[in-house]
PDB file of N, CA and C in Angstrom:
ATOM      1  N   UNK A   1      -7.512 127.410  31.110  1.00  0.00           N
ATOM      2  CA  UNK A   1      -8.632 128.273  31.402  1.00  0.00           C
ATOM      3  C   UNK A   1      -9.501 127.640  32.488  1.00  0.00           C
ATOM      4  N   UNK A   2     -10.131 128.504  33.125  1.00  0.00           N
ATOM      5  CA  UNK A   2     -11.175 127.841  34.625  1.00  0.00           C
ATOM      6  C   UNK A   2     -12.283 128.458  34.215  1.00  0.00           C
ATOM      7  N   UNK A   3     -13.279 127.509  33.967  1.00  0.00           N
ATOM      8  CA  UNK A   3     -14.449 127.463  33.984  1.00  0.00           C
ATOM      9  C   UNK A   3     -15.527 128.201  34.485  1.00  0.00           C
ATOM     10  N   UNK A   4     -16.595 128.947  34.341  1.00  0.00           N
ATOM     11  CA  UNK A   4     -16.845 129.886  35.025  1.00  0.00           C
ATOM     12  C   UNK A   4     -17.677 129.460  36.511  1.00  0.00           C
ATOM     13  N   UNK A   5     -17.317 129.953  37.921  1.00  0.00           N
ATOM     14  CA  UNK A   5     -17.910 129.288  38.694  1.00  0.00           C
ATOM     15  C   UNK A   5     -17.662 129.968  40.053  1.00  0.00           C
ATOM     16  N   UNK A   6     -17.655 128.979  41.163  1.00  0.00           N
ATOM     17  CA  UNK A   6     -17.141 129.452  42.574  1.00  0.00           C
ATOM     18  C   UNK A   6     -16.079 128.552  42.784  1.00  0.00           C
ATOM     19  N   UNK A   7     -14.747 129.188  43.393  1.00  0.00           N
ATOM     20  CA  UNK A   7     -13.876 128.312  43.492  1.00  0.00           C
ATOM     21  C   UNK A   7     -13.173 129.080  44.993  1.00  0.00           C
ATOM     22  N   UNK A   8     -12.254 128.117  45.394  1.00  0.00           N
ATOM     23  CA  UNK A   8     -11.670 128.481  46.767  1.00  0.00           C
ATOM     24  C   UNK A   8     -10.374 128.732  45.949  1.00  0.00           C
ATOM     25  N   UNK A   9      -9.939 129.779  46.364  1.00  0.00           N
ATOM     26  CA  UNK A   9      -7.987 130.395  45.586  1.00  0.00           C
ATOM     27  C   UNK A   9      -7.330 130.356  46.535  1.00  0.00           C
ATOM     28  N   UNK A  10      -6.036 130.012  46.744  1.00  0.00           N
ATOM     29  CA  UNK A  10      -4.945 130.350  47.600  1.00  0.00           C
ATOM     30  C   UNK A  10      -3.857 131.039  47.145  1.00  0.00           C
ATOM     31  N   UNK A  11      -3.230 132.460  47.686  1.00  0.00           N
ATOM     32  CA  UNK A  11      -1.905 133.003  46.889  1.00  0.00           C
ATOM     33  C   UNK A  11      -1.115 132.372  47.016  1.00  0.00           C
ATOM     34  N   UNK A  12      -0.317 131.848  45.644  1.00  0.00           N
ATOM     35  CA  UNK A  12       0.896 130.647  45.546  1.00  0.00           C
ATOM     36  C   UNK A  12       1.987 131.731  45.628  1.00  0.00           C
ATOM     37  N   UNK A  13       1.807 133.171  45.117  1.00  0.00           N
ATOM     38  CA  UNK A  13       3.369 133.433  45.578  1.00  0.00           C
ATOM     39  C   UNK A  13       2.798 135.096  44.342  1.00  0.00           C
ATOM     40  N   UNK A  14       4.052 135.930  44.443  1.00  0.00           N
ATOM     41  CA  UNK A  14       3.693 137.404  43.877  1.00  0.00           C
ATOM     42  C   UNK A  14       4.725 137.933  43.044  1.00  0.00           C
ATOM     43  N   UNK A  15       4.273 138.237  41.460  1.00  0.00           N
ATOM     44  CA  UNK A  15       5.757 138.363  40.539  1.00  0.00           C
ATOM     45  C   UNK A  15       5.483 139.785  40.548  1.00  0.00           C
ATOM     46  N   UNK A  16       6.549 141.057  40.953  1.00  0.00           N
ATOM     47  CA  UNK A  16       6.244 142.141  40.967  1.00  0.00           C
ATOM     48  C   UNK A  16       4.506 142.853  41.379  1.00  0.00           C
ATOM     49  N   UNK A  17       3.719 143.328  40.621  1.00  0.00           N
ATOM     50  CA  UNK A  17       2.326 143.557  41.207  1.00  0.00           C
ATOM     51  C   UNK A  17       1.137 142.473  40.952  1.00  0.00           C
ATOM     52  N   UNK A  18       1.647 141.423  40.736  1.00  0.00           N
ATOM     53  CA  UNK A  18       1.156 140.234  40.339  1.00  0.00           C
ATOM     54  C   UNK A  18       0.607 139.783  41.410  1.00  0.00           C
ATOM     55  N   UNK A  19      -0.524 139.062  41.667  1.00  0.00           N
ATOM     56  CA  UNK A  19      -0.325 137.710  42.531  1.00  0.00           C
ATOM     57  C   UNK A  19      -0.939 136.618  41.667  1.00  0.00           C
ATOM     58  N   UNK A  20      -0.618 135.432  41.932  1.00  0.00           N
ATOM     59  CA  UNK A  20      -0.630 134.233  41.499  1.00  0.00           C
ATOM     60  C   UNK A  20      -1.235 133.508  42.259  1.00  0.00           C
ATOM     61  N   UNK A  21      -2.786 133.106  41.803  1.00  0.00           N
ATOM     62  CA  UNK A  21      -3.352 132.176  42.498  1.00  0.00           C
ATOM     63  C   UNK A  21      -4.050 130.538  41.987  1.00  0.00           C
ATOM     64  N   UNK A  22      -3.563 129.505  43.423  1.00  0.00           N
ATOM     65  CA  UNK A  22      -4.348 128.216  42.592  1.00  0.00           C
ATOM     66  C   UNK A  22      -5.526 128.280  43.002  1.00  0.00           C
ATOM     67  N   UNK A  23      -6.139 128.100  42.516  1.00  0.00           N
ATOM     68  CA  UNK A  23      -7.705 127.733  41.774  1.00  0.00           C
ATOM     69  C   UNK A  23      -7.747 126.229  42.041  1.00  0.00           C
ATOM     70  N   UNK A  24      -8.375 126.158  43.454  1.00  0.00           N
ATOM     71  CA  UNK A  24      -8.827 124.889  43.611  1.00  0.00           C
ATOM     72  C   UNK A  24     -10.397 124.790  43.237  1.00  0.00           C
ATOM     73  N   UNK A  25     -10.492 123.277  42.880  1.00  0.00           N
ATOM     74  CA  UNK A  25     -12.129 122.496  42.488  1.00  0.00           C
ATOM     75  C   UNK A  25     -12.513 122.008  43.953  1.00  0.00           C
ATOM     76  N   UNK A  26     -13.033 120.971  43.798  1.00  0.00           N
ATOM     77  CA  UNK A  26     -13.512 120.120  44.718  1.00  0.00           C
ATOM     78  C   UNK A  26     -12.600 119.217  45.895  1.00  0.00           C
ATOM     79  N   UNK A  27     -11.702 118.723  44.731  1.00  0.00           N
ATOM     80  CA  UNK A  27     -10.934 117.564  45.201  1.00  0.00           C
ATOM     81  C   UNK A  27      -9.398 117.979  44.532  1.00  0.00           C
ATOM     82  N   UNK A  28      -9.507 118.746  43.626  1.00  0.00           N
ATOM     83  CA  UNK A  28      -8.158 118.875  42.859  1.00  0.00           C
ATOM     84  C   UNK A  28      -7.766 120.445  42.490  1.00  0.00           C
ATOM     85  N   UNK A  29      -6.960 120.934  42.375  1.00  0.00           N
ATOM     86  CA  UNK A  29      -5.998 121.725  41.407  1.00  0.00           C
ATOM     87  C   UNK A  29      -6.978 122.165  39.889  1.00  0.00           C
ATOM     88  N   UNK A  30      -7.784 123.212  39.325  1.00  0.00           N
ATOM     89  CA  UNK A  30      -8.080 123.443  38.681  1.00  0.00           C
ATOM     90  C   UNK A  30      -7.601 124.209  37.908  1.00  0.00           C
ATOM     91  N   UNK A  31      -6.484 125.379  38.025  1.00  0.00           N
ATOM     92  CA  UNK A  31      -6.014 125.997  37.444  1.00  0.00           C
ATOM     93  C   UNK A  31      -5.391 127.010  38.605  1.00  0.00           C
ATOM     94  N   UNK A  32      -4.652 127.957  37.732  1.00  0.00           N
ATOM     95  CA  UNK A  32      -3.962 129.344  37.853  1.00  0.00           C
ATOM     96  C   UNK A  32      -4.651 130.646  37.241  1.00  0.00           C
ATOM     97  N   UNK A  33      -4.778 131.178  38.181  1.00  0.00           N
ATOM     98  CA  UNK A  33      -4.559 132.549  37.978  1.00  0.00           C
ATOM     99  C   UNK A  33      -4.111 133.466  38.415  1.00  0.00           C
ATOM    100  N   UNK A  34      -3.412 134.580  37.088  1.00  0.00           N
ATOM    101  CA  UNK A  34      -2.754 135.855  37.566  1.00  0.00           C
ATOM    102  C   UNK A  34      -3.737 136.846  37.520  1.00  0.00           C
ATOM    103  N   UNK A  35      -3.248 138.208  38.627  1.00  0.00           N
ATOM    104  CA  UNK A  35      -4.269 139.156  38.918  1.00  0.00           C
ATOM    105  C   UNK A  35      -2.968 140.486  39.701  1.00  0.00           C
ATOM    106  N   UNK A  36      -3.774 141.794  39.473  1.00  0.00           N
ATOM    107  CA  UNK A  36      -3.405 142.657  39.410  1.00  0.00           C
ATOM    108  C   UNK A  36      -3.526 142.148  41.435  1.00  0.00           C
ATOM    109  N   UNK A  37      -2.290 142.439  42.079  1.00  0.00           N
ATOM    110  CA  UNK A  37      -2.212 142.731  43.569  1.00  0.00           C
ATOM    111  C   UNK A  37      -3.630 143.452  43.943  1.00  0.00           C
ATOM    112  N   UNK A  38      -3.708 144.438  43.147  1.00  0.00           N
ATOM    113  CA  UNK A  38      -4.514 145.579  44.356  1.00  0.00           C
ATOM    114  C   UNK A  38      -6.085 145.234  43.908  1.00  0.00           C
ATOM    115  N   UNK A  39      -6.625 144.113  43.036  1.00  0.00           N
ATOM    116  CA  UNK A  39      -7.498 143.284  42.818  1.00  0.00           C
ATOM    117  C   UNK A  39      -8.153 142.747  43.937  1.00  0.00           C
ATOM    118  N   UNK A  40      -7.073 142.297  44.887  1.00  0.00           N
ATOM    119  CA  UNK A  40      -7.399 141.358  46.208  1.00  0.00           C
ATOM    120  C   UNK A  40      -7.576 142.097  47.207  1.00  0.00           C
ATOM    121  N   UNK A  41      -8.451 141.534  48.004  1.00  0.00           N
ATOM    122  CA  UNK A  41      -8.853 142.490  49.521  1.00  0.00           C
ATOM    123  C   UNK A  41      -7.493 143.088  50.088  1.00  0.00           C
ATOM    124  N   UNK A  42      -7.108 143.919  50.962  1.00  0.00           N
ATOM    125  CA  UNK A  42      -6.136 144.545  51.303  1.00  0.00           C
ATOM    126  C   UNK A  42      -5.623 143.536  52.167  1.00  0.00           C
ATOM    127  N   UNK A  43      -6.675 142.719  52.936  1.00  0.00           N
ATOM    128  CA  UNK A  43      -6.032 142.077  54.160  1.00  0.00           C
ATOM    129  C   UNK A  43      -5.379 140.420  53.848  1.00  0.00           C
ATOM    130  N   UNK A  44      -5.728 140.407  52.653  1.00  0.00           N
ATOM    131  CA  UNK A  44      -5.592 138.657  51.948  1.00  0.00           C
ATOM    132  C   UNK A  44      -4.421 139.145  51.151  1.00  0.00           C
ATOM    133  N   UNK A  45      -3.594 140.029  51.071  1.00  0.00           N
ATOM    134  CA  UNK A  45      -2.495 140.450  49.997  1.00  0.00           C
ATOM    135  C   UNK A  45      -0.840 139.786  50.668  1.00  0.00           C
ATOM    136  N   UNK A  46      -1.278 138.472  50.676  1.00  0.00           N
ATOM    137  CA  UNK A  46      -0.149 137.759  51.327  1.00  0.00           C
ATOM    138  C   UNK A  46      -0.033 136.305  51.050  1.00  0.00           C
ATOM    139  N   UNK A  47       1.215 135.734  50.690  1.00  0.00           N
ATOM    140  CA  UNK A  47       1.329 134.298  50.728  1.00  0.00           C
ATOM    141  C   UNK A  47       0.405 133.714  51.828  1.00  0.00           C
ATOM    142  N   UNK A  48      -0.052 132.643  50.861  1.00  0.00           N
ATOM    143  CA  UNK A  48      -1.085 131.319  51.809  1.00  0.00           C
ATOM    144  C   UNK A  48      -2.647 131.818  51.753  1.00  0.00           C
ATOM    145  N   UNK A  49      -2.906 133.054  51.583  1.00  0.00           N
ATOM    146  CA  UNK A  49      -4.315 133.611  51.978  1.00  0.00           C
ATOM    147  C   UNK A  49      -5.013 132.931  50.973  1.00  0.00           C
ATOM    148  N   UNK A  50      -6.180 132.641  51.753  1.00  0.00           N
ATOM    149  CA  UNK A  50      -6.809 132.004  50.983  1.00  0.00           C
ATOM    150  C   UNK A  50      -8.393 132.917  50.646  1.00  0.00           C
ATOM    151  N   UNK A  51      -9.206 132.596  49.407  1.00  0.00           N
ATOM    152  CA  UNK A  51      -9.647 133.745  48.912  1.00  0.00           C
ATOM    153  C   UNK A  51     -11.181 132.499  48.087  1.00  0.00           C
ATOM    154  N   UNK A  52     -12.344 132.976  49.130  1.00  0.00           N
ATOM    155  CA  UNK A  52     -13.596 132.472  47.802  1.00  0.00           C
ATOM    156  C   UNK A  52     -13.408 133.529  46.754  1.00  0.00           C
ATOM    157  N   UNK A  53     -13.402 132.765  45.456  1.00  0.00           N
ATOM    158  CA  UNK A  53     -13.427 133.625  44.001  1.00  0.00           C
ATOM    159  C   UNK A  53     -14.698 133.316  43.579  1.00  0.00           C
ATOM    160  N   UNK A  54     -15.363 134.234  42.471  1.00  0.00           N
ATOM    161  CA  UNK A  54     -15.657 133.958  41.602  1.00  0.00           C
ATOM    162  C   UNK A  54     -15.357 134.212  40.009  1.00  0.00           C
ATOM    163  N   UNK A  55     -15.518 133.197  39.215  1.00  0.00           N
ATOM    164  CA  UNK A  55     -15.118 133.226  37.525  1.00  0.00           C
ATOM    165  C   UNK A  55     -16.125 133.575  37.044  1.00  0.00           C
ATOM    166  N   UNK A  56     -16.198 134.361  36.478  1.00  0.00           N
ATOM    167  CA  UNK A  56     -16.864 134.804  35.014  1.00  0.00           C
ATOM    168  C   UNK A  56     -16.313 135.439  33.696  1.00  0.00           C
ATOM    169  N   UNK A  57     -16.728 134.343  32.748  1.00  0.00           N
ATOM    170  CA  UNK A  57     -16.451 134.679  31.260  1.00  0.00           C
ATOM    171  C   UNK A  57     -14.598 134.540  31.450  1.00  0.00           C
ATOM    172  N   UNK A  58     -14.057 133.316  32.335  1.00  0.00           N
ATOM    173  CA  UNK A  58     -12.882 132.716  32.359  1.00  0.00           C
ATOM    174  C   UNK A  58     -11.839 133.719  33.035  1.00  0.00           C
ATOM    175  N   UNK A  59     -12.419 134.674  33.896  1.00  0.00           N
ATOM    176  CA  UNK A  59     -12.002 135.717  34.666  1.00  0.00           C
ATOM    177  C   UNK A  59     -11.915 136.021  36.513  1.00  0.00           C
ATOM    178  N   UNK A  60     -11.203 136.315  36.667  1.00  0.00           N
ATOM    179  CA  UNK A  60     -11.746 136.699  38.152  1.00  0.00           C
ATOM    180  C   UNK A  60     -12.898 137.593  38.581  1.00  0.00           C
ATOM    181  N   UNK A  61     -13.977 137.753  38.809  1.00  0.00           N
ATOM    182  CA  UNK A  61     -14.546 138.974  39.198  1.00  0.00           C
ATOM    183  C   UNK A  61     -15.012 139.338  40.439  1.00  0.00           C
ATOM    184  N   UNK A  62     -14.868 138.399  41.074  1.00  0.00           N
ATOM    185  CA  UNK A  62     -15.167 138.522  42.606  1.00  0.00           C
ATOM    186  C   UNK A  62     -13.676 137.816  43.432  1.00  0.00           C
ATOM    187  N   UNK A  63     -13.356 138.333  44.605  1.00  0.00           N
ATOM    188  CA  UNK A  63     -12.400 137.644  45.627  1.00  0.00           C
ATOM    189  C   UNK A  63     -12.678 138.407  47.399  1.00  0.00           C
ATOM    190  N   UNK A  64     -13.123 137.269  47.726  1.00  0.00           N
ATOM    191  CA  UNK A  64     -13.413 137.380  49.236  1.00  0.00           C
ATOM    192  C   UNK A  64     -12.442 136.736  49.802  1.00  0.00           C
ATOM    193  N   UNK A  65     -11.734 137.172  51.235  1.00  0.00           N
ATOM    194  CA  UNK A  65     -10.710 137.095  51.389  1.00  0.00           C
ATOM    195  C   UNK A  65     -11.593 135.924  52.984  1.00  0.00           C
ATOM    196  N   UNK A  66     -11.101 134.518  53.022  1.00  0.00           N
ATOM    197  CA  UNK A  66     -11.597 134.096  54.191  1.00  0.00           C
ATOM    198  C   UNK A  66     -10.150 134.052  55.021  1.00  0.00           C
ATOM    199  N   UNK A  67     -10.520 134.553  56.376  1.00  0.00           N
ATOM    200  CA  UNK A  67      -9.895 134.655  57.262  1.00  0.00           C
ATOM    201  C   UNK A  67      -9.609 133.682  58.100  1.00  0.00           C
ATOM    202  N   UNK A  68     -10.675 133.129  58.497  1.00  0.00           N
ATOM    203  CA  UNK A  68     -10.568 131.794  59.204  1.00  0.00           C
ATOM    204  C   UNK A  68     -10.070 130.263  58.728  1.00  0.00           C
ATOM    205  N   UNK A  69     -10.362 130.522  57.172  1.00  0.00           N
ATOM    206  CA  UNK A  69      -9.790 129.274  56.588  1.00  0.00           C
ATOM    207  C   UNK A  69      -8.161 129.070  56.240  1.00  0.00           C
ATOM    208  N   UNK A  70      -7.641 130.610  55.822  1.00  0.00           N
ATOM    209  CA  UNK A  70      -6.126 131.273  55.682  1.00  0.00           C
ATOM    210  C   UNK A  70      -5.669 130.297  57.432  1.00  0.00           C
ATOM    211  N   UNK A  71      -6.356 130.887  58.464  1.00  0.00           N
ATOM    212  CA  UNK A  71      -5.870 130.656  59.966  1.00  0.00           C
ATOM    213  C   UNK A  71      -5.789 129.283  59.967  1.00  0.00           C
ATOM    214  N   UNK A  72      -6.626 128.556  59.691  1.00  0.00           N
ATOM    215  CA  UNK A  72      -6.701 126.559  59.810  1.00  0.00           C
ATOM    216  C   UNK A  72      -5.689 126.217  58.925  1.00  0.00           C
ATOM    217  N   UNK A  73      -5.847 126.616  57.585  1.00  0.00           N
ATOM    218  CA  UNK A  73      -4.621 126.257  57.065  1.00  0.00           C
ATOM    219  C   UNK A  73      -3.449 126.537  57.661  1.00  0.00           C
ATOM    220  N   UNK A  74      -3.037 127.346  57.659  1.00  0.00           N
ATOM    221  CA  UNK A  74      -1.497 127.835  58.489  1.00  0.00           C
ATOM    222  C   UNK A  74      -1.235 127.191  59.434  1.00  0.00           C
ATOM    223  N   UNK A  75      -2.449 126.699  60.770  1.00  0.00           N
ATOM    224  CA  UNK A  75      -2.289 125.752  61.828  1.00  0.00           C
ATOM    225  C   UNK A  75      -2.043 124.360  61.626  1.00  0.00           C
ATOM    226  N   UNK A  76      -2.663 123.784  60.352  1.00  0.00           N
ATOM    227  CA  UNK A  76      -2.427 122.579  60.277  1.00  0.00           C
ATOM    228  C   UNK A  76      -1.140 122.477  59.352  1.00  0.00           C
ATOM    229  N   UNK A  77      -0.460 123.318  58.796  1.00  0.00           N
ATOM    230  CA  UNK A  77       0.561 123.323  57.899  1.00  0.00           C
ATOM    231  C   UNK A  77       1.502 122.783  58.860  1.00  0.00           C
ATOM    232  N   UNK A  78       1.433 123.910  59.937  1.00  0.00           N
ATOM    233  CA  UNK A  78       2.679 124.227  61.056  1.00  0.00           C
ATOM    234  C   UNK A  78       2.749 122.892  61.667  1.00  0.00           C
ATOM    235  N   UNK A  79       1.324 122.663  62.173  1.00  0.00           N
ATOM    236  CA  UNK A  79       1.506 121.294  62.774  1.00  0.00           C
ATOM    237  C   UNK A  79       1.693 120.101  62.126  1.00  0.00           C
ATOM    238  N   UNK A  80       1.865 119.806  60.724  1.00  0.00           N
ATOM    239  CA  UNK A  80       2.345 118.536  60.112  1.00  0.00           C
ATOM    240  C   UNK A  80       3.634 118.717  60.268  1.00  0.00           C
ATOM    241  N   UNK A  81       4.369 120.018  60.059  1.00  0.00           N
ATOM    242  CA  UNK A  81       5.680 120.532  60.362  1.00  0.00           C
ATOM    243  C   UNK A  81       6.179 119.874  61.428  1.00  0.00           C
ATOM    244  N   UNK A  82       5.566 120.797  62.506  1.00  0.00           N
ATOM    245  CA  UNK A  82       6.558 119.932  63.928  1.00  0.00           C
ATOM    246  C   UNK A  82       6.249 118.375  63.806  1.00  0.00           C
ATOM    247  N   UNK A  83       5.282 117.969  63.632  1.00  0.00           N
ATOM    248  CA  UNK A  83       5.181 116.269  63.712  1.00  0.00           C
ATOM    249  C   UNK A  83       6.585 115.691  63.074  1.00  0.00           C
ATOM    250  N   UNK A  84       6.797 116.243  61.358  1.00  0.00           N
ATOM    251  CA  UNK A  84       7.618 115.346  60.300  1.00  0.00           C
ATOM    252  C   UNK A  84       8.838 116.368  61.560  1.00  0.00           C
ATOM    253  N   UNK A  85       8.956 116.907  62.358  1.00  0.00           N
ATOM    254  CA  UNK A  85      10.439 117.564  62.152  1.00  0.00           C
ATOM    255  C   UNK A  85      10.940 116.908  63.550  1.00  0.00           C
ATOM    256  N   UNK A  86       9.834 115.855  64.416  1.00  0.00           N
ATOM    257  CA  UNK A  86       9.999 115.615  65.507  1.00  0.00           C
ATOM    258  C   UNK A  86      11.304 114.211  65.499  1.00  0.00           C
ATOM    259  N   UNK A  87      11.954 113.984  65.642  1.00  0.00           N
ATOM    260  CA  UNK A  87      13.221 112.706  65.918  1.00  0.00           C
ATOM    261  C   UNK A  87      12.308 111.576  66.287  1.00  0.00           C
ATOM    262  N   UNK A  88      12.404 110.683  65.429  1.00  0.00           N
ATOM    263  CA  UNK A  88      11.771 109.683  65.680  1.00  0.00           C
ATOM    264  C   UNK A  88      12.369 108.716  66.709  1.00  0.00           C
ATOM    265  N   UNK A  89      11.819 107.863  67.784  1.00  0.00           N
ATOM    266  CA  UNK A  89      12.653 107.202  68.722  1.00  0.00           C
ATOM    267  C   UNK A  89      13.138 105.907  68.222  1.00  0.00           C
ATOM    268  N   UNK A  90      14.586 106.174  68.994  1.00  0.00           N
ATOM    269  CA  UNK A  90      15.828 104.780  68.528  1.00  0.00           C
ATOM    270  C   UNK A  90      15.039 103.606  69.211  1.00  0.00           C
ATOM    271  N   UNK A  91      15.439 102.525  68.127  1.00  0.00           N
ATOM    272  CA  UNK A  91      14.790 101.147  69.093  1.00  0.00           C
ATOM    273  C   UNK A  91      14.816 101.012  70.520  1.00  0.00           C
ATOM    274  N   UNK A  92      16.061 101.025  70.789  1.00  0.00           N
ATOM    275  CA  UNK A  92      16.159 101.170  72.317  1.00  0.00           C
ATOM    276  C   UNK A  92      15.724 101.852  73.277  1.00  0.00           C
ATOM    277  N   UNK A  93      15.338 102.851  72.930  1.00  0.00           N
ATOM    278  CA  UNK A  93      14.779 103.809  73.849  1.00  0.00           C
ATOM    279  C   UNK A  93      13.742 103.495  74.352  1.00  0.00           C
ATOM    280  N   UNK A  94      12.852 102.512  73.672  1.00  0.00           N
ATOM    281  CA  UNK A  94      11.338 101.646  74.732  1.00  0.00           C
ATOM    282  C   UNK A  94      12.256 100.545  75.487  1.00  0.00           C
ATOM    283  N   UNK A  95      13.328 100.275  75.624  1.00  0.00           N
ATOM    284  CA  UNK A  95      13.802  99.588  77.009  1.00  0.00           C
ATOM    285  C   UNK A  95      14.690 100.854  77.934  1.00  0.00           C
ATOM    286  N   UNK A  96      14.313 101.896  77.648  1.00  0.00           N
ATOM    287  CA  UNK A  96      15.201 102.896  78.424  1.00  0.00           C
ATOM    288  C   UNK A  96      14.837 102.457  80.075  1.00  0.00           C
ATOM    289  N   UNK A  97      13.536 102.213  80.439  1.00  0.00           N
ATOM    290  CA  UNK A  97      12.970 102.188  81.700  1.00  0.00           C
ATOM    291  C   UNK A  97      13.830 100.448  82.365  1.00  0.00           C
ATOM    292  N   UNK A  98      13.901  99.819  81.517  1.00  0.00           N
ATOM    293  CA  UNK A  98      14.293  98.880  82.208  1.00  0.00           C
ATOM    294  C   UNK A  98      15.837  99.139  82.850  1.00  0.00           C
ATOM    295  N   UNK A  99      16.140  98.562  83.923  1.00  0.00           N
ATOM    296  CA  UNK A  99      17.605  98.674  84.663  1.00  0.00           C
ATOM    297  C   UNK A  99      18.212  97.761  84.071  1.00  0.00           C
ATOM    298  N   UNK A 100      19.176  97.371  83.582  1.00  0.00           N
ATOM    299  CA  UNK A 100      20.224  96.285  83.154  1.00  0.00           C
ATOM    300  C   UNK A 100      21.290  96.179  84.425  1.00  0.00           C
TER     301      UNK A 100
END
């Protein structure tokens, strides 16, 4: 159960008219919650969106759909992506410049 409060949600993923969201705290993972799809703003009804909630009485009753934070996330996702997906260089290749 999540506590009643303000929390930042992200959609983890959608079981039939479901969506499934984590319920982040501060620093950590606070919980899950499930919610009727058509609950959520029309434009946040997608993996990754991220959503200020509010809890009351261990419920959802509010979800604002932030746009700009959905966008940073996705940019910095992508870009840890290409970094880990980049070929790391062979020893040798920092004497490539020298002539032998």
């Amino acid at each position: 159960m999540i506590d009643d409060g303000t929390y930042t949600a992200v959609v983890d993923r959608f079981e039939n008219d479901l969506a499934v969201l984590l319920v982040e705290g501060e620093e950590e993972l606070v919980g899950e919650s499930v919610v009727d799809r058509e609950a959520l703003p029309e434009d946040g009804q997608h993996v990754d969106a991220v959503f200020s909630v509010v809890v009351e009485d261990q419920e959802l009753a509010e979800a604002t759909y932030q746009e700009h934070e959905t966008e940073d996330r996705s940019e910095a996702a992508q870009s840890r992506f290409d970094r880990l997906s980049e070929r790391p260089p062979e020893a040798n290749d920092e004497n490539s410049d020298d002539p032998e």
